[in-house]
C-alpha atoms as a PDB file:
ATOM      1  CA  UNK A   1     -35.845   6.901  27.711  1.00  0.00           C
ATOM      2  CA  UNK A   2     -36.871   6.605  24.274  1.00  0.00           C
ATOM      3  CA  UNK A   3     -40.311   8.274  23.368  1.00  0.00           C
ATOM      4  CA  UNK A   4     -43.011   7.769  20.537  1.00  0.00           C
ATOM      5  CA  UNK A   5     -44.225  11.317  20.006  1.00  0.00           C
ATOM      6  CA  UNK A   6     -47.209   9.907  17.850  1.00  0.00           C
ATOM      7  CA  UNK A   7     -48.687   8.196  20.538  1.00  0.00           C
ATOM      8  CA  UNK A   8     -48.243  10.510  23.782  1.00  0.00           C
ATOM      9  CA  UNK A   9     -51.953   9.814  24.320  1.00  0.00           C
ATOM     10  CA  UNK A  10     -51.109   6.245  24.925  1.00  0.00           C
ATOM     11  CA  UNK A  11     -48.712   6.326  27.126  1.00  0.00           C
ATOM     12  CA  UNK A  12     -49.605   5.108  30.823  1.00  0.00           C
ATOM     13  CA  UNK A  13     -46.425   5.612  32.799  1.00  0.00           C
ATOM     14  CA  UNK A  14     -43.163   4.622  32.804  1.00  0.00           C
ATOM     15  CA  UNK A  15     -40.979   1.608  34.727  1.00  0.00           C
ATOM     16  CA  UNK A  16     -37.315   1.019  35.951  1.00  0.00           C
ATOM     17  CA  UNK A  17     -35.808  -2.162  33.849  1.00  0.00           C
ATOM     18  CA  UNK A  18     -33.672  -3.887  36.328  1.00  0.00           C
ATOM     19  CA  UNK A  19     -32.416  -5.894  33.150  1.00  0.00           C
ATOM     20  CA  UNK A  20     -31.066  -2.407  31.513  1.00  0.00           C
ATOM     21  CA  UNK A  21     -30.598  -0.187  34.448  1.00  0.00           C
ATOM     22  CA  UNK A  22     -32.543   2.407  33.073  1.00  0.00           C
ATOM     23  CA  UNK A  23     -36.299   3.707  32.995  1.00  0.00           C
ATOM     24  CA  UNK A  24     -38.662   2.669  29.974  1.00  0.00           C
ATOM     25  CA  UNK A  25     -41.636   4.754  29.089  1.00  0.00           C
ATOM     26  CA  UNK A  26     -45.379   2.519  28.730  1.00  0.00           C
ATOM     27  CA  UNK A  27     -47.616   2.813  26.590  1.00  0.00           C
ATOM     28  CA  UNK A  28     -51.200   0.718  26.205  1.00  0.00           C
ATOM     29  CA  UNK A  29     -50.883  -1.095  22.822  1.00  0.00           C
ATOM     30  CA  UNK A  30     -54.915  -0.608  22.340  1.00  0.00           C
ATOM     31  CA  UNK A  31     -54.918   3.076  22.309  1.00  0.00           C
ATOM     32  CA  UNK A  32     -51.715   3.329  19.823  1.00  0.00           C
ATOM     33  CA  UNK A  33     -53.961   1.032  17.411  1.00  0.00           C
ATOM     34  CA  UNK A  34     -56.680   3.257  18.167  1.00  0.00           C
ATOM     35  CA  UNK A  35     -54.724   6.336  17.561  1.00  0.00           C
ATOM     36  CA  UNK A  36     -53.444   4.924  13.876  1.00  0.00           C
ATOM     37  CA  UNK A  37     -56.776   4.293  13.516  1.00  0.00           C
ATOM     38  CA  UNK A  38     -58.078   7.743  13.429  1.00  0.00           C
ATOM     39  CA  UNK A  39     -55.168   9.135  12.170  1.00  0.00           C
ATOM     40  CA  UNK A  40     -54.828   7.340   9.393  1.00  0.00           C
ATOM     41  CA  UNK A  41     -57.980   6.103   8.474  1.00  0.00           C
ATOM     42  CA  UNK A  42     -56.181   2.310   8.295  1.00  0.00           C
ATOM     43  CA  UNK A  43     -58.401  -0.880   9.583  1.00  0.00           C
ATOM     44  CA  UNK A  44     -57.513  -2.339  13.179  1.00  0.00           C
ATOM     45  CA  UNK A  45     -55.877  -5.065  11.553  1.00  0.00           C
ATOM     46  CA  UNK A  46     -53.355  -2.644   9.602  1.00  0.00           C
ATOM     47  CA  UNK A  47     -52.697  -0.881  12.008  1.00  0.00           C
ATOM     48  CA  UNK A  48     -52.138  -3.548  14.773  1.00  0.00           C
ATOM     49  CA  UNK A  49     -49.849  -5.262  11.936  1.00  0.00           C
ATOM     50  CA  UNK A  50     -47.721  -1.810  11.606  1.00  0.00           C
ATOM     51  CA  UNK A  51     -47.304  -1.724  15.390  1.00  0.00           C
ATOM     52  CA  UNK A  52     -46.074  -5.209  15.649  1.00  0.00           C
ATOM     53  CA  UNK A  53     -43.706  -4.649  12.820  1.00  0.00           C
ATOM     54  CA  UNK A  54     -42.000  -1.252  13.218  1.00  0.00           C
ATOM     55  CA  UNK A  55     -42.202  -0.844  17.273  1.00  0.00           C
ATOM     56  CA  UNK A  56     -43.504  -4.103  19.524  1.00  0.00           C
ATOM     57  CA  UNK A  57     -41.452  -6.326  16.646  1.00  0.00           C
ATOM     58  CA  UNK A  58     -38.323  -4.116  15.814  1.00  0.00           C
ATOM     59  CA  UNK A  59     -35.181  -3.915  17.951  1.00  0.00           C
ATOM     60  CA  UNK A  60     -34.168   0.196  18.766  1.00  0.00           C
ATOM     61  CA  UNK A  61     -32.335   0.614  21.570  1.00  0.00           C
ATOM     62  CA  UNK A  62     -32.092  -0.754  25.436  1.00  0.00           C
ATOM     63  CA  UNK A  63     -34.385   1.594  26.666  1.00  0.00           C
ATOM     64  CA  UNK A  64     -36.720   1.778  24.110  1.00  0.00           C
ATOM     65  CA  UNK A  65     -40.899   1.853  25.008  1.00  0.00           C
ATOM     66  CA  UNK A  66     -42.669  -1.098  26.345  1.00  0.00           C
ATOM     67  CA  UNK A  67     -46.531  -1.453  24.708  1.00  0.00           C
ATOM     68  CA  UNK A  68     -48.830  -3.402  27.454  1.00  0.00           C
ATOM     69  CA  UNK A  69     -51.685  -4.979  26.424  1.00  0.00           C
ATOM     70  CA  UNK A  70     -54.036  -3.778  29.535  1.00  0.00           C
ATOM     71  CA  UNK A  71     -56.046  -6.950  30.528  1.00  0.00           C
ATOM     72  CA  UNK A  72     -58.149  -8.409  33.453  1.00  0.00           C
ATOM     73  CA  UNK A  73     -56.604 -11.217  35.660  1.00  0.00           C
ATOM     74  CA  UNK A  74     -59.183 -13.589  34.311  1.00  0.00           C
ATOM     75  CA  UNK A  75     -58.339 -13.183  30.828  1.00  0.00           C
ATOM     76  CA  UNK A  76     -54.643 -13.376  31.481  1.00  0.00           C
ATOM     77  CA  UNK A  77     -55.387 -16.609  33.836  1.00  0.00           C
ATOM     78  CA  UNK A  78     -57.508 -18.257  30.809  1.00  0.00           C
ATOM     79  CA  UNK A  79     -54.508 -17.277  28.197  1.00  0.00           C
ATOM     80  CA  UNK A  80     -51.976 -18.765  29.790  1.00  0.00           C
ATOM     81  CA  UNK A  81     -53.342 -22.302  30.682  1.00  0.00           C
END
């Protein structure tokens, strides 16, 4: 299991990946843009844009993190019709 020591206050869990065979570690995607955030002083929009490029967007390994996007079942109803 691959970690991201700069967001260990965003992680949520972890899951087995029946596609890999192995356990991935989750973390919620909000709280690793909010933790850029404050770190770095960036805007939301920079730092949502260096998430998606060097982790969500970027190929590591097989058991690298998964980044959920925590959401209710009405939103995820509405963005999928």
């Amino acid at each position: 299991m691959l970690k991201v020591d700069e967001f260990e206050k965003a992680l949520v869990g972890s899951c087995y990946d029946l596609a890999v065979g192995e356990f991935r570690l989750v973390y919620n995607l909000e709280k690793c843009v909010d933790i850029l955030v404050d770190r770095d002083g960036c805007s939301r929009s920079d730092a949502e844009d260096y998430i998606h490029y060097n982790t969500t967007g970027s190929f590591i390994a097989s058991d690298q993190p998964l980044f959920v996007e925590p959401m209710a079942m009405k939103e995820i109803v509405n963005e999928h019709r």
